[in-house]
C-alpha atoms as a PDB file:
ATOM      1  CA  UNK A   1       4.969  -0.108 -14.371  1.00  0.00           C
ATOM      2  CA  UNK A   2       7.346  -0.570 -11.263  1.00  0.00           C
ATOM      3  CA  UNK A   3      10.194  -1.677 -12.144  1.00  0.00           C
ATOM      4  CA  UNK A   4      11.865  -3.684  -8.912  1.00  0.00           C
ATOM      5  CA  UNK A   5      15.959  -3.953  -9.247  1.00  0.00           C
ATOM      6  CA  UNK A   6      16.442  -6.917  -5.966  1.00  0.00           C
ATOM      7  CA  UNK A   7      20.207  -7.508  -4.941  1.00  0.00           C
ATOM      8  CA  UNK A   8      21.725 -10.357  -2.670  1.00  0.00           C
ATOM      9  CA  UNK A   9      24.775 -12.567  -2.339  1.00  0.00           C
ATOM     10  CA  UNK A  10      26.285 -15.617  -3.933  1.00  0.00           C
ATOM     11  CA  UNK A  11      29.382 -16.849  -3.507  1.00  0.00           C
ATOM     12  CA  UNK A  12      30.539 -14.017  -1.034  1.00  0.00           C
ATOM     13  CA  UNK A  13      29.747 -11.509  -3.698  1.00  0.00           C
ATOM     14  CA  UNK A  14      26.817  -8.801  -4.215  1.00  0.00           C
ATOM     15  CA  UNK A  15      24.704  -9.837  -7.286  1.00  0.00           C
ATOM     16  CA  UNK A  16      21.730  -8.531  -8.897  1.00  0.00           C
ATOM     17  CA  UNK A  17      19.118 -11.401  -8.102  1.00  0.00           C
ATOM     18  CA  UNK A  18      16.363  -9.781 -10.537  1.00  0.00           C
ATOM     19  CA  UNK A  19      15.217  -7.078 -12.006  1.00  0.00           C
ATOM     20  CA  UNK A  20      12.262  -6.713 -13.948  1.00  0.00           C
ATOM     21  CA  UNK A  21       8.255  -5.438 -13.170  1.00  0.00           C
ATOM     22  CA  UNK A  22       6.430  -5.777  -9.832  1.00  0.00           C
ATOM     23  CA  UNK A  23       3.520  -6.993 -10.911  1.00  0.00           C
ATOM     24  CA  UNK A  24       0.535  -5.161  -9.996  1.00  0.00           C
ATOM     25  CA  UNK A  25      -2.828  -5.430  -9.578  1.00  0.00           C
ATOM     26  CA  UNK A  26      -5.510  -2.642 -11.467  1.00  0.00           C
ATOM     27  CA  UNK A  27      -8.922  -2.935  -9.745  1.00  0.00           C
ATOM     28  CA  UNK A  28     -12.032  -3.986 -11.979  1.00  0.00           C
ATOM     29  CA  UNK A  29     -14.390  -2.828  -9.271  1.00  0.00           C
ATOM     30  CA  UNK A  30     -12.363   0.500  -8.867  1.00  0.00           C
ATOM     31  CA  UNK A  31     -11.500   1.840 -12.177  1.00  0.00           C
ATOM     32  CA  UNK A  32      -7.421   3.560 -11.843  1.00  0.00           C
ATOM     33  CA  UNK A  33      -6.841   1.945  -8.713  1.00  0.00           C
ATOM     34  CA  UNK A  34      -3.770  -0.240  -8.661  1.00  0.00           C
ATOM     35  CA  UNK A  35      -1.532  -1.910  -5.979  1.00  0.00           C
ATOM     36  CA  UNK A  36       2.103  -2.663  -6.532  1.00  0.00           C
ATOM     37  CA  UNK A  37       3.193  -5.168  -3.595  1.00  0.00           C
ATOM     38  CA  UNK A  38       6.948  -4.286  -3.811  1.00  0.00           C
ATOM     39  CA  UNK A  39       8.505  -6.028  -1.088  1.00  0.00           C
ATOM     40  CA  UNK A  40       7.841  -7.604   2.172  1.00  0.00           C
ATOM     41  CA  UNK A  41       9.546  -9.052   5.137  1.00  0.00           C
ATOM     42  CA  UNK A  42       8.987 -10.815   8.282  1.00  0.00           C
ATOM     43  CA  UNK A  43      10.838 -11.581  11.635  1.00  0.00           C
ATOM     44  CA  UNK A  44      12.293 -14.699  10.625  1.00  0.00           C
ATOM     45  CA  UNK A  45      14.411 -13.169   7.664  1.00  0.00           C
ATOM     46  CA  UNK A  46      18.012 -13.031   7.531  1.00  0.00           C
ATOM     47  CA  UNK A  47      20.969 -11.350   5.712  1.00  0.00           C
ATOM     48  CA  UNK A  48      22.432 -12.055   2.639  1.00  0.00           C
ATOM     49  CA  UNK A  49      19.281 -12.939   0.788  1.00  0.00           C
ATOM     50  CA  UNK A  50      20.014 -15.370  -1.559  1.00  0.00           C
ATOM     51  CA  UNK A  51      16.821 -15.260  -3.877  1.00  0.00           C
ATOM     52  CA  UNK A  52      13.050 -16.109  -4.150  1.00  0.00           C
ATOM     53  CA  UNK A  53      10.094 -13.459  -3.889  1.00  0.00           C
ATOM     54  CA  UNK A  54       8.977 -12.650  -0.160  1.00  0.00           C
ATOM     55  CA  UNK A  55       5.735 -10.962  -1.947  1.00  0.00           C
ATOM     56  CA  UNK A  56       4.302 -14.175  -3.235  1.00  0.00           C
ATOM     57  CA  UNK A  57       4.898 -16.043   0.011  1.00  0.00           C
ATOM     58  CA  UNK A  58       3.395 -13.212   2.628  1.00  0.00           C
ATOM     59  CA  UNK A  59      -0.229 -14.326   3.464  1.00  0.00           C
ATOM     60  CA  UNK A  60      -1.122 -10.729   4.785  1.00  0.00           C
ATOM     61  CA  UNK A  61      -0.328  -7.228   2.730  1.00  0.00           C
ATOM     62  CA  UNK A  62       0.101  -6.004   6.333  1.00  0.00           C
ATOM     63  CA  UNK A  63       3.432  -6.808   7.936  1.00  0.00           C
ATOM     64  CA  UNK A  64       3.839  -8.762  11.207  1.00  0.00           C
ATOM     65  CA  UNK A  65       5.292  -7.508  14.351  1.00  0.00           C
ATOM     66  CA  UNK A  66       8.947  -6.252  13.492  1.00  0.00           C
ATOM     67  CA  UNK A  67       8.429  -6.972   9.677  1.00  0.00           C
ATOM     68  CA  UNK A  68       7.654  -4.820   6.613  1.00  0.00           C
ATOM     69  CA  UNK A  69       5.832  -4.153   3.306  1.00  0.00           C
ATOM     70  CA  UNK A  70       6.392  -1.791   0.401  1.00  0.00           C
ATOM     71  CA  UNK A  71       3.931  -0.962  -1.755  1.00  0.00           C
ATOM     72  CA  UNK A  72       2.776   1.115  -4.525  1.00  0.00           C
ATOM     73  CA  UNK A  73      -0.773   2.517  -4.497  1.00  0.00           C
ATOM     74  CA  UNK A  74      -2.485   4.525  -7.145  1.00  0.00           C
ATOM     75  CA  UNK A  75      -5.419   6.471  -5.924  1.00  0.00           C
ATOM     76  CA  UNK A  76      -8.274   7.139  -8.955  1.00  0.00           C
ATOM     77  CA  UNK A  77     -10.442  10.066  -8.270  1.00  0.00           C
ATOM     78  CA  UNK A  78     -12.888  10.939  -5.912  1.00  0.00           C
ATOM     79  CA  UNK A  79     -15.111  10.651  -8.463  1.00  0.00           C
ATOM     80  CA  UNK A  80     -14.745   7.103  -9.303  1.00  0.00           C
ATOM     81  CA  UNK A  81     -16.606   6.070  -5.746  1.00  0.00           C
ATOM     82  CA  UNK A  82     -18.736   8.690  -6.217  1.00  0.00           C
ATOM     83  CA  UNK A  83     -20.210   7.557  -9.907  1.00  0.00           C
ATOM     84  CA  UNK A  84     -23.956   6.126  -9.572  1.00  0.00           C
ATOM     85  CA  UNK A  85     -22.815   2.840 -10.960  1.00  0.00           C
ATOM     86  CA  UNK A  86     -19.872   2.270  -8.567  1.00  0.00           C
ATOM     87  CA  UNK A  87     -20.523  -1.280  -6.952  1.00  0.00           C
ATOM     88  CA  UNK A  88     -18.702  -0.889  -3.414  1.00  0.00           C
ATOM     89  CA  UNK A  89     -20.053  -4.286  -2.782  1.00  0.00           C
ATOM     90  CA  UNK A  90     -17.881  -5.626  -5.661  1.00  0.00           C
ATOM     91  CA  UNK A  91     -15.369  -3.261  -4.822  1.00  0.00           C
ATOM     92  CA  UNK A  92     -15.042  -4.568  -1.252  1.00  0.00           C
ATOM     93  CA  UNK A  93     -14.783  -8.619  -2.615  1.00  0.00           C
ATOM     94  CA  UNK A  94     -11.601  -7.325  -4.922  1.00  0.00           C
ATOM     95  CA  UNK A  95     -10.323  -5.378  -2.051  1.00  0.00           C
ATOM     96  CA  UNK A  96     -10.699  -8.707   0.309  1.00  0.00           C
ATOM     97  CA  UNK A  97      -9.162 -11.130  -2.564  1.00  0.00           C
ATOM     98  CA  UNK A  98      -6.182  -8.791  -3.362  1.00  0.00           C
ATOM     99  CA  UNK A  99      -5.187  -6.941  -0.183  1.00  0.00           C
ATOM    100  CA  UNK A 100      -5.668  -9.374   2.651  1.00  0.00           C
ATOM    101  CA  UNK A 101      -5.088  -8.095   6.036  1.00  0.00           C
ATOM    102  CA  UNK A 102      -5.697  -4.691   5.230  1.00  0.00           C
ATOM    103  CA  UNK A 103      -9.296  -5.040   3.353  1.00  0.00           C
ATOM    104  CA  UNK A 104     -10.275  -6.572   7.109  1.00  0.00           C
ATOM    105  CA  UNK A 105      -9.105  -3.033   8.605  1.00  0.00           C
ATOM    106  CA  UNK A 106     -11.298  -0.832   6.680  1.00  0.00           C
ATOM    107  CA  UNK A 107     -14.373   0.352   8.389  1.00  0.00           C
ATOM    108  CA  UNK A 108     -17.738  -0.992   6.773  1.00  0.00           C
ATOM    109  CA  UNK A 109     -19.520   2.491   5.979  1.00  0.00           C
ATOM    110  CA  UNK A 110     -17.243   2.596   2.747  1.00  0.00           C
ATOM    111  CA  UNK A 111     -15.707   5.637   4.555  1.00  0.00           C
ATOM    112  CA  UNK A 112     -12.717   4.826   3.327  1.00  0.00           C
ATOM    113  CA  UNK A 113     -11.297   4.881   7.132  1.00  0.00           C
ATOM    114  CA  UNK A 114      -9.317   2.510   8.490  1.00  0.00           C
ATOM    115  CA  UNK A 115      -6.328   1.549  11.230  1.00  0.00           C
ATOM    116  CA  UNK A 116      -3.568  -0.682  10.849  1.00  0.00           C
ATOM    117  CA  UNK A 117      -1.259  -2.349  13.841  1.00  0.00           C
ATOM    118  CA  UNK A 118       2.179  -0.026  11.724  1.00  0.00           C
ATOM    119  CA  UNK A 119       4.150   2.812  11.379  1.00  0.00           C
ATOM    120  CA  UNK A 120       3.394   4.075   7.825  1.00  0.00           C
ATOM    121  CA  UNK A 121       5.939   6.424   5.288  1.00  0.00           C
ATOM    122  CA  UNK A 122       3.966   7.226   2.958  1.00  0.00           C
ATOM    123  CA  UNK A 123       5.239   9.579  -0.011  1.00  0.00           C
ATOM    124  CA  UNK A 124       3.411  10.853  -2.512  1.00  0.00           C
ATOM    125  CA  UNK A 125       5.574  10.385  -5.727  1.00  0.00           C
ATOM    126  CA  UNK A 126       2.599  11.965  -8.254  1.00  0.00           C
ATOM    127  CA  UNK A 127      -0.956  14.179  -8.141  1.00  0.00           C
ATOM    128  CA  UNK A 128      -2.419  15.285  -4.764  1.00  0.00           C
ATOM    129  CA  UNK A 129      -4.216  13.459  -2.317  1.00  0.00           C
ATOM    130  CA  UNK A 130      -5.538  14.629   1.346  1.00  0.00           C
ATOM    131  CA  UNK A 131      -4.907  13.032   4.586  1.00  0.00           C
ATOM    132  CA  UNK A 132      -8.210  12.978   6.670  1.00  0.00           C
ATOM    133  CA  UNK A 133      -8.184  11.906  10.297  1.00  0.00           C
ATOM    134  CA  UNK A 134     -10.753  10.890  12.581  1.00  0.00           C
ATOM    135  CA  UNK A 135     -11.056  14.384  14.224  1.00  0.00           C
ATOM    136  CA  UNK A 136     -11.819  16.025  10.611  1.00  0.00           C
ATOM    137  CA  UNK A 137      -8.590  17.775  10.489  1.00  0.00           C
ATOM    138  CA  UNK A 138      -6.875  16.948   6.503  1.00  0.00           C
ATOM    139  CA  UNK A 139      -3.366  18.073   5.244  1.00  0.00           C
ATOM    140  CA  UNK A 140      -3.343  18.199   1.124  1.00  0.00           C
ATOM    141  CA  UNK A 141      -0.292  16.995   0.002  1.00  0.00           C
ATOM    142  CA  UNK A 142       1.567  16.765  -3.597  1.00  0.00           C
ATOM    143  CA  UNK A 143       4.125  14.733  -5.066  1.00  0.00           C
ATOM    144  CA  UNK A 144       7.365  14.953  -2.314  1.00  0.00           C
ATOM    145  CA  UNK A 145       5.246  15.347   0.976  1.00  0.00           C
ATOM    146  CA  UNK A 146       5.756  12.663   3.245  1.00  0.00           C
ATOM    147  CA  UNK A 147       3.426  11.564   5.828  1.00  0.00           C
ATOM    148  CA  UNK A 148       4.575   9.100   8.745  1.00  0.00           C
ATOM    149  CA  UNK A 149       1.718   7.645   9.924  1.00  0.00           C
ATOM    150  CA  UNK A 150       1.965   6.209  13.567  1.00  0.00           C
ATOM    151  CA  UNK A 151      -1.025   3.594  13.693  1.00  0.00           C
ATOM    152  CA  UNK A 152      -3.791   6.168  13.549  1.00  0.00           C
ATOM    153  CA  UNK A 153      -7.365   6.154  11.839  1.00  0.00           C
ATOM    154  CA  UNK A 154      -7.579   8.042   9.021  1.00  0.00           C
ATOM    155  CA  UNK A 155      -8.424   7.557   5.529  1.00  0.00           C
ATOM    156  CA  UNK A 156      -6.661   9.259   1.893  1.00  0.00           C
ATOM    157  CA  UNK A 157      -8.566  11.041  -0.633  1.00  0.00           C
ATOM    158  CA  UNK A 158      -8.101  12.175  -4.135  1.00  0.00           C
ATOM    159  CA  UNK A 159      -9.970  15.264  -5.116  1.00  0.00           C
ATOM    160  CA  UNK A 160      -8.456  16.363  -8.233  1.00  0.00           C
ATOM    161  CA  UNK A 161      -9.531  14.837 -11.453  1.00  0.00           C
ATOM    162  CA  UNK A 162      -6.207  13.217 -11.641  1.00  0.00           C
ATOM    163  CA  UNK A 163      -4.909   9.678 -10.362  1.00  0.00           C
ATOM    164  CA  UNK A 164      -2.577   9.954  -7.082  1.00  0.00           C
ATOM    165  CA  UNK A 165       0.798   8.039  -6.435  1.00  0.00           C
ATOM    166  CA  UNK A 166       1.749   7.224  -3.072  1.00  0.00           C
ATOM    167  CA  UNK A 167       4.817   4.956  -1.718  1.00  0.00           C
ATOM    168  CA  UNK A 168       4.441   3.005   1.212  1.00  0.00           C
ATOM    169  CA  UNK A 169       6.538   1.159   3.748  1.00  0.00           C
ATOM    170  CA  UNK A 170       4.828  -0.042   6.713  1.00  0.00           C
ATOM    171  CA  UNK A 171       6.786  -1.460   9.632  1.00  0.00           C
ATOM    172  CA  UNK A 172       4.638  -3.998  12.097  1.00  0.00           C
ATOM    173  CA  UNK A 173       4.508  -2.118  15.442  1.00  0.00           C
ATOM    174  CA  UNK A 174       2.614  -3.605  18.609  1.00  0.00           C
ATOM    175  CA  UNK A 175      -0.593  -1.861  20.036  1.00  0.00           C
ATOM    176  CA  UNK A 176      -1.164  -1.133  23.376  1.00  0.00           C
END
């Protein structure tokens, strides 16, 4: 459970707005993967904010230019994917219904590669994943590491028998 604590302003005054879960969403196709859409802005938003979800109104998981999302991911195993009855076809219709924009910017091998048009901070807050990039060079990381990911390919993996918890924020960036 994330619990998501949102402040704003009424009246001139700070005020919590809600607090309760972020609801999440835990894979069927991908057995201990879950994503936590947190929060999300766009251009367009303004200061105070005076209430209503952003998450529920943002067509795309991935920001625009000059907005932002926060999310929660939990990574299964390796082993999951790797299981003879692992459907990556049915995996890849849950990923397109319930992360779109990003599901589009994963490469079609099942590679688990991908690119996105942001600048990523990603922190691992439990277990240990690895950062691979396209060049084959990987960092392991454990819970505290931070990676800031600057709109490069590269793809996360989980190769202990444990599920992985990473923290995102991604920040829309332009591409040259």
């Amino acid at each position: 459970m994330v619990r998501r604590v949102v402040t704003g302003q009424k009246d001139g005054k700070s005020v919590i707005l809600s607090d309760g879960e972020a609801q999440g969403h835990e894979f069927a196709a991908v057995p201990g993967f879950k994503t936590t859409q947190v929060w999300a802005t766009d251009p367009s938003n303004v200061l105070p904010h005076t209430g209503g979800d952003p998450v529920g109104q943002s067509v795309s998981v991935l920001p625009a230019l000059n907005g932002s999302r926060f999310m929660i991911v939990q990574f299964p195993p390796d082993s999951v994917m790797a299981d003879p009855g692992f459907d990556g076809a049915a995996a890849g219709a849950e990923y397109a219904t319930v992360l779109p924009g990003l599901a589009e910017c994963f490469e079609p091998d099942g590679s688990g590669f991908h690119i996105t048009d942001s600048i990523d901070y990603d922190i691992v807050l439990a277990g240990e994943l690895t950062l691979e990039l396209d060049d084959g060079e990987t960092r392991d990381l454990r819970a505290g590491d931070i990676v800031i990911q600057n709109g490069t390919r590269h793809a996360w993996r989980n190769r202990s028998p444990q599920a992985a918890v990473m923290a995102s924020v991604l920040l829309g960036a332009p591409r040259k």
